[in-house]
C-alpha atoms as a PDB file:
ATOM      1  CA  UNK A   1       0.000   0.000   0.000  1.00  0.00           C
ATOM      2  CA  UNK A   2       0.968   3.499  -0.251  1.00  0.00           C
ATOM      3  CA  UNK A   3       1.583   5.799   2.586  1.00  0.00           C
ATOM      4  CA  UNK A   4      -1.519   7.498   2.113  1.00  0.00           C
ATOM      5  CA  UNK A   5      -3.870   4.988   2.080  1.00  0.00           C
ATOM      6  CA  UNK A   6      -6.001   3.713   5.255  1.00  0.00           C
ATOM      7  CA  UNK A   7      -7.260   0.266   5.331  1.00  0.00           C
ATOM      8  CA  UNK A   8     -10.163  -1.577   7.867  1.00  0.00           C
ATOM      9  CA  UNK A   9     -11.008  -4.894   7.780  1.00  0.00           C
ATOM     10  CA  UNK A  10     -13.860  -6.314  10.339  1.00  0.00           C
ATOM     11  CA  UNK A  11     -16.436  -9.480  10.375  1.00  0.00           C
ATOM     12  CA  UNK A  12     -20.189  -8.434  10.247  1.00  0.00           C
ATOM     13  CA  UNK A  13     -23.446 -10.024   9.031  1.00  0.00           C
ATOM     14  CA  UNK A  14     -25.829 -10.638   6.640  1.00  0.00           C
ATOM     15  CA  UNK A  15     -29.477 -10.138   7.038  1.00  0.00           C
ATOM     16  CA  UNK A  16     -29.832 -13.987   7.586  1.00  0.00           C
ATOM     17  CA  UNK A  17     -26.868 -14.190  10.257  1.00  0.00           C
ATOM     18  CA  UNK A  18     -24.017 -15.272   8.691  1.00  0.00           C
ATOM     19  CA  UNK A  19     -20.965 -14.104   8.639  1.00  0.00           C
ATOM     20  CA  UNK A  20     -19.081 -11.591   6.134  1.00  0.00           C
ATOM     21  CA  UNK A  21     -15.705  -9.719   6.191  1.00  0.00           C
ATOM     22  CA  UNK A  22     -15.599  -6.394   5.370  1.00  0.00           C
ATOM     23  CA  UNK A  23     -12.808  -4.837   3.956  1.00  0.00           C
ATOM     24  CA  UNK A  24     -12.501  -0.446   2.985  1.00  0.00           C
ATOM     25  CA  UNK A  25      -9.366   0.662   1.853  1.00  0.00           C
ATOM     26  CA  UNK A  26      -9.060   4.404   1.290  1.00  0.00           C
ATOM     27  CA  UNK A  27      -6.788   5.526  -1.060  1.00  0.00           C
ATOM     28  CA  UNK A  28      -6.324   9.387  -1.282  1.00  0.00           C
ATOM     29  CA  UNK A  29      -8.535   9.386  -4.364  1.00  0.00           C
ATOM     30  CA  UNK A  30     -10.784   6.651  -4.344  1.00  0.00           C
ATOM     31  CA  UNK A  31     -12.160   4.454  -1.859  1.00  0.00           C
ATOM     32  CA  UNK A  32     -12.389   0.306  -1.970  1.00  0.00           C
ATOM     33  CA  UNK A  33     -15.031  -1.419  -0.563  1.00  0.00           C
ATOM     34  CA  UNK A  34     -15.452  -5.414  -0.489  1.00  0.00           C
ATOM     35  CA  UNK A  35     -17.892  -7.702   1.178  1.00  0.00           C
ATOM     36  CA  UNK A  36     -17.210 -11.481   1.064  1.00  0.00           C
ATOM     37  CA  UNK A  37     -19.230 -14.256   2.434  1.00  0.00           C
ATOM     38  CA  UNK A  38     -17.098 -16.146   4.535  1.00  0.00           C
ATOM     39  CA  UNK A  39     -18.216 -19.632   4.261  1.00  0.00           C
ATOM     40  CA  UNK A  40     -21.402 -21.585   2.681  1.00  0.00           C
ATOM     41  CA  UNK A  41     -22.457 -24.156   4.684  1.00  0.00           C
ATOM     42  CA  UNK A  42     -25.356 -24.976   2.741  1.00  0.00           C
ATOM     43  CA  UNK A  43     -23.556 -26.181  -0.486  1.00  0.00           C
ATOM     44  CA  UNK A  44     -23.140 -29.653   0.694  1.00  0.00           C
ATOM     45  CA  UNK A  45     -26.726 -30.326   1.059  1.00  0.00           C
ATOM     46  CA  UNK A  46     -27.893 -28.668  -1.930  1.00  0.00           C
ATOM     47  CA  UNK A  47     -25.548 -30.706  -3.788  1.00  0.00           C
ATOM     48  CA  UNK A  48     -26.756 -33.893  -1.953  1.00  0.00           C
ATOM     49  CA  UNK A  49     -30.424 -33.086  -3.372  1.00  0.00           C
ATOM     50  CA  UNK A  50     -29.505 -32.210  -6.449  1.00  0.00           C
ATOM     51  CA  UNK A  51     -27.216 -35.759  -6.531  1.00  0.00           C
ATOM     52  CA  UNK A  52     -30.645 -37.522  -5.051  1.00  0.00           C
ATOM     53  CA  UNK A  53     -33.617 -35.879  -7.875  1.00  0.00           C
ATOM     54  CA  UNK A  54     -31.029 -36.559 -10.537  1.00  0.00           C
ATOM     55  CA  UNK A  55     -30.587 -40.247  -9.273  1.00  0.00           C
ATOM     56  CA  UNK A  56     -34.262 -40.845  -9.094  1.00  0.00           C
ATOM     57  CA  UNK A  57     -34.892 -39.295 -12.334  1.00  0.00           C
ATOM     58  CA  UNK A  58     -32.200 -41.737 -13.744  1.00  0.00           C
ATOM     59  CA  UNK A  59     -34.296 -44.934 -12.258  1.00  0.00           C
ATOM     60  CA  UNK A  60     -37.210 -43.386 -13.423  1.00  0.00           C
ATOM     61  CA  UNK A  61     -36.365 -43.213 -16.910  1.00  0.00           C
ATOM     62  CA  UNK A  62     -34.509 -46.682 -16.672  1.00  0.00           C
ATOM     63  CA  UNK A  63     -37.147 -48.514 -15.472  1.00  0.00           C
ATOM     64  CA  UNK A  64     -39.752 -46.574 -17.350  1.00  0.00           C
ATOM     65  CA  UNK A  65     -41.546 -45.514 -14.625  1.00  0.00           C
ATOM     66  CA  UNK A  66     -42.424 -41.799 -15.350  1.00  0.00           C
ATOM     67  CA  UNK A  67     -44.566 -40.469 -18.444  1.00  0.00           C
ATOM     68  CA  UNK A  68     -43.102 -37.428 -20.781  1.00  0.00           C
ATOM     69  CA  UNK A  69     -44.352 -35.002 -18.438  1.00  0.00           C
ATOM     70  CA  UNK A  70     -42.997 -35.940 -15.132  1.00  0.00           C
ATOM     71  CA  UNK A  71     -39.637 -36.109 -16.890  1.00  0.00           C
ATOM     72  CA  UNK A  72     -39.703 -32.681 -18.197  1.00  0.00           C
ATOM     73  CA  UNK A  73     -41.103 -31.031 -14.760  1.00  0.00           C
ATOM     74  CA  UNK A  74     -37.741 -33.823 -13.314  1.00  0.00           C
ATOM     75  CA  UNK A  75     -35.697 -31.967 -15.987  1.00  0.00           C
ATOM     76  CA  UNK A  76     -36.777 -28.705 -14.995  1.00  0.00           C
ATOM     77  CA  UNK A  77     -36.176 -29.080 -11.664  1.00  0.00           C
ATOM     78  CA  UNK A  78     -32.807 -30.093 -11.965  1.00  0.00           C
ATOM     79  CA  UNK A  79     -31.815 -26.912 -14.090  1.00  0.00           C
ATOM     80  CA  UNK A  80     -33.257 -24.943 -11.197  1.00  0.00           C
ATOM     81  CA  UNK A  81     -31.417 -25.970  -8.116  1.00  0.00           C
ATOM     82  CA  UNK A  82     -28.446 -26.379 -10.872  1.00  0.00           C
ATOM     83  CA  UNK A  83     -28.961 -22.689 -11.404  1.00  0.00           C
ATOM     84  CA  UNK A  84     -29.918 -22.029  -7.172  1.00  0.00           C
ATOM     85  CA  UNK A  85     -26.461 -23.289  -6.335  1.00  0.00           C
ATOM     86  CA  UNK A  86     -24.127 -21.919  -8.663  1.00  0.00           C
ATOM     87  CA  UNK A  87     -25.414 -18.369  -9.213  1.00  0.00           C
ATOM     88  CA  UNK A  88     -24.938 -17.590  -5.488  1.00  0.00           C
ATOM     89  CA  UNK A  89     -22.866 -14.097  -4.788  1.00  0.00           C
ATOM     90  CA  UNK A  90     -19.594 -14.944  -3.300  1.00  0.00           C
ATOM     91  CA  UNK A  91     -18.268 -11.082  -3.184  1.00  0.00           C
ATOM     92  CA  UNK A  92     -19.404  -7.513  -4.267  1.00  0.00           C
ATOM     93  CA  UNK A  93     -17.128  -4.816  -4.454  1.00  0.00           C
ATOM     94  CA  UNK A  94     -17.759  -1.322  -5.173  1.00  0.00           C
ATOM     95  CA  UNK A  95     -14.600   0.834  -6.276  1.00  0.00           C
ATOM     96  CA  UNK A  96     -15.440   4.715  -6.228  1.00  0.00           C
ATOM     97  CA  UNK A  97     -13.346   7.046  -7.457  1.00  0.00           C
ATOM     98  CA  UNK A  98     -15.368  10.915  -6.986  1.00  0.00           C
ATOM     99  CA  UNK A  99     -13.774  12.339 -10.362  1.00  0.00           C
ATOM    100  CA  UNK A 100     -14.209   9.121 -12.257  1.00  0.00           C
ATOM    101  CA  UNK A 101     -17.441   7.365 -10.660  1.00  0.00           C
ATOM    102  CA  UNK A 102     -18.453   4.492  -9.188  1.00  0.00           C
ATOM    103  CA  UNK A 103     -17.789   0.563 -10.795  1.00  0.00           C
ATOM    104  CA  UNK A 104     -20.074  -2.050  -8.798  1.00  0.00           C
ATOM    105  CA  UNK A 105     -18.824  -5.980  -9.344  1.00  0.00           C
ATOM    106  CA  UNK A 106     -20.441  -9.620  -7.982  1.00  0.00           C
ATOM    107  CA  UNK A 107     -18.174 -12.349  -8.238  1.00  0.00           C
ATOM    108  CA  UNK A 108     -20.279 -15.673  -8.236  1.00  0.00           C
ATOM    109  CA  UNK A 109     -19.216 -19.005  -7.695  1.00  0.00           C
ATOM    110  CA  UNK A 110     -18.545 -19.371 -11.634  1.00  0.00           C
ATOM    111  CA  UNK A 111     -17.971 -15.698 -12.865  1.00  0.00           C
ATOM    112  CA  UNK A 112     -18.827 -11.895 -12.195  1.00  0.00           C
ATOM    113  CA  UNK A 113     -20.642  -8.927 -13.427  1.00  0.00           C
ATOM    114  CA  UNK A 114     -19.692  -5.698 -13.562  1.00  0.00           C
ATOM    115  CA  UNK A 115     -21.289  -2.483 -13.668  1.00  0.00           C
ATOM    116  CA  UNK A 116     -19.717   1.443 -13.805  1.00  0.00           C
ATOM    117  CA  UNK A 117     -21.709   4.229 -13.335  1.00  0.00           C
ATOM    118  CA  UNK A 118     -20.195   7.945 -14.042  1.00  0.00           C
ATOM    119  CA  UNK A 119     -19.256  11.010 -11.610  1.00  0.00           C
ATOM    120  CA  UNK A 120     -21.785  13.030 -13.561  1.00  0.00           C
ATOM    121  CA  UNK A 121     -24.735  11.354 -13.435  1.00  0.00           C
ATOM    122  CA  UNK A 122     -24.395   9.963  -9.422  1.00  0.00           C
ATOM    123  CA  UNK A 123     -27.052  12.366  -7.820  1.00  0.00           C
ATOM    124  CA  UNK A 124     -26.646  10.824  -4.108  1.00  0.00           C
ATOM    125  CA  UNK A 125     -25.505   7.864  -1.706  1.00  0.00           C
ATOM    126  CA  UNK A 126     -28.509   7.174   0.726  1.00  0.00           C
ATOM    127  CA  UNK A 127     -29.432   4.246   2.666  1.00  0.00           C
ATOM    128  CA  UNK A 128     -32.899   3.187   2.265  1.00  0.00           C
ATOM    129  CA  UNK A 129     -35.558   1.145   3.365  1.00  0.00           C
ATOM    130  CA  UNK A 130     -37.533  -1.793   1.924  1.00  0.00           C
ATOM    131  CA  UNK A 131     -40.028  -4.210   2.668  1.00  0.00           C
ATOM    132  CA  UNK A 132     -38.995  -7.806   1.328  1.00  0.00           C
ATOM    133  CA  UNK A 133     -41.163 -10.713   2.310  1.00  0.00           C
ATOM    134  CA  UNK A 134     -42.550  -8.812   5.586  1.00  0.00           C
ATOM    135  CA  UNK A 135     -39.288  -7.380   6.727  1.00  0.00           C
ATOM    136  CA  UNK A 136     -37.881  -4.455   6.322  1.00  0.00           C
ATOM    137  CA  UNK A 137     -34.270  -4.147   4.952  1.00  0.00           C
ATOM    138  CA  UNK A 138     -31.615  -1.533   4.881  1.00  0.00           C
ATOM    139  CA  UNK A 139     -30.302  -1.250   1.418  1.00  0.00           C
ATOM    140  CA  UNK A 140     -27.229   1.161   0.109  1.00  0.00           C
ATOM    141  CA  UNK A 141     -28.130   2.705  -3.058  1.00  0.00           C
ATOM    142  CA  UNK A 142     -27.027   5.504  -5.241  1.00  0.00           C
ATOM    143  CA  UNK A 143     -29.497   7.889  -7.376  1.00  0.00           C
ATOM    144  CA  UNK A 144     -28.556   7.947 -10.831  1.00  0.00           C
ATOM    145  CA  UNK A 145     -30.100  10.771 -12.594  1.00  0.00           C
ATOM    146  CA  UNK A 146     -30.061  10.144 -17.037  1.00  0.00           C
ATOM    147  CA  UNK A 147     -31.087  12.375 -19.406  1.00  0.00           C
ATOM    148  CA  UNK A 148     -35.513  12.246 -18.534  1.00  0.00           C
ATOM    149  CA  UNK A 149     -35.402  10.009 -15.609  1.00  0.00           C
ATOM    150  CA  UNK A 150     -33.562   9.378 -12.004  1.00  0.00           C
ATOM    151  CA  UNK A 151     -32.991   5.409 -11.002  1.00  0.00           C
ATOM    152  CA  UNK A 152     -31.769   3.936  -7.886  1.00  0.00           C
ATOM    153  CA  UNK A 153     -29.279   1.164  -8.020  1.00  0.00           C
ATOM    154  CA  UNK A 154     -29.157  -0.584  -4.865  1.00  0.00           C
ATOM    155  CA  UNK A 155     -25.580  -1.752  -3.942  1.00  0.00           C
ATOM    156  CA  UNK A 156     -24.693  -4.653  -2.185  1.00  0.00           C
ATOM    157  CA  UNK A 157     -27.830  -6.884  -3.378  1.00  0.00           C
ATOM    158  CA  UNK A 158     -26.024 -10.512  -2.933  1.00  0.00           C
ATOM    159  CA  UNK A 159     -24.431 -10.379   0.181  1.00  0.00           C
ATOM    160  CA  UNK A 160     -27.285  -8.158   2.107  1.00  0.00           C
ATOM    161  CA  UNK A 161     -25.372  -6.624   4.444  1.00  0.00           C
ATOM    162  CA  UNK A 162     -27.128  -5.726   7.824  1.00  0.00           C
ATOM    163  CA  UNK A 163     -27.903  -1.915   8.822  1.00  0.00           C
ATOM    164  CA  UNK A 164     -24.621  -1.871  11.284  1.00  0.00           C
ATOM    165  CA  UNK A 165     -22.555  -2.621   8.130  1.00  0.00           C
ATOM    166  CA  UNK A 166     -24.121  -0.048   5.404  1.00  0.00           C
ATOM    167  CA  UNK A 167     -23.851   2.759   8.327  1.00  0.00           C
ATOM    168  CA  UNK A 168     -20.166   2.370   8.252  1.00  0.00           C
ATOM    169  CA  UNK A 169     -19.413   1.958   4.229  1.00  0.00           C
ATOM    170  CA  UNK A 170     -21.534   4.908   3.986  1.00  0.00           C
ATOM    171  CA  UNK A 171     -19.824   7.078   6.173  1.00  0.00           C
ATOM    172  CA  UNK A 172     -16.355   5.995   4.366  1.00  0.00           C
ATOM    173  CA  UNK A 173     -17.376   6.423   0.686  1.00  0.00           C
ATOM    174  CA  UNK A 174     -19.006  10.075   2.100  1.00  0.00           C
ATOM    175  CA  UNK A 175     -15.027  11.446   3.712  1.00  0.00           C
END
């Protein structure tokens, strides 16, 4: 690192109770933030039922026991806990430079997306409130304003940080 640049790393959680690190390093023009899950417990099971539906689709269709239908709905069901286990977010990290913008990246268990959004059209940084499933949430987001119409992008979608958390990236990415 260089000798300007600050760094804080701490353990919080998620909205569900499990564990993430937190990591903000300041540089003296931009400011690093990254949230990683620290471990999945639950991939070992959902691999284990995945393992089990495929195996008794197998006999079924060996044996001849299942019509067209219950093997498509089989084969469908397999895509989607296929798709439930491998698309889960691993890391975000948002990178924010205040001349250059803001560039917002999920890292999944097989690839990332990435996302930049410019200096000049970031209105505001504002924690907000939503109601998901009866709960209400704390989300980061930033108002975007384009040419007609202002959006909010929430940040930090995969890993849902708790209220604690978003409190103290906020108060880093606003220094």
């Amino acid at each position: 690192m260089f000798s300007g640049d600050k760094s804080e790393n701490k353990e919080y959680e998620d909205i569900y109770g499990k564990y993430l690190k937190l990591s903000i390093i300041k540089h003296s023009n931009s400011t690093e933030v990254t949230i990683k899950k620290i471990k999945n417990y639950n991939l070992r099971s959902k691999c284990l039922i995945l393992f089990l539906i495929i195996f008794v689709g197998f006999f079924g269709v060996l044996f001849e026991l299942y019509s067209i239908k219950y093997f498509v709905f089989l084969v469908l069901i397999i895509i989607l806990v296929t798709w439930k286990i491998f698309h889960v977010v691993k890391s975000e990290k948002l990178l924010y430079v205040p001349q250059l913008g803001c560039q917002i990246t999920q890292k999944y268990k097989f690839g990332f997306s990435s996302a930049f959004i410019p200096a000049k059209s970031i209105q505001g940084l504002f924690i907000n409130e939503v109601f998901s499933k009866h709960r209400v949430l704390f989300v980061l987001s930033i108002l975007v304003k384009d040419e007609n119409k202002d959006t909010i992008i929430p940040l930090f979608t995969g890993t849902k940080p708790r209220l604690k958390c978003l409190e103290i990236i906020y108060q880093h990415l606003l220094d």
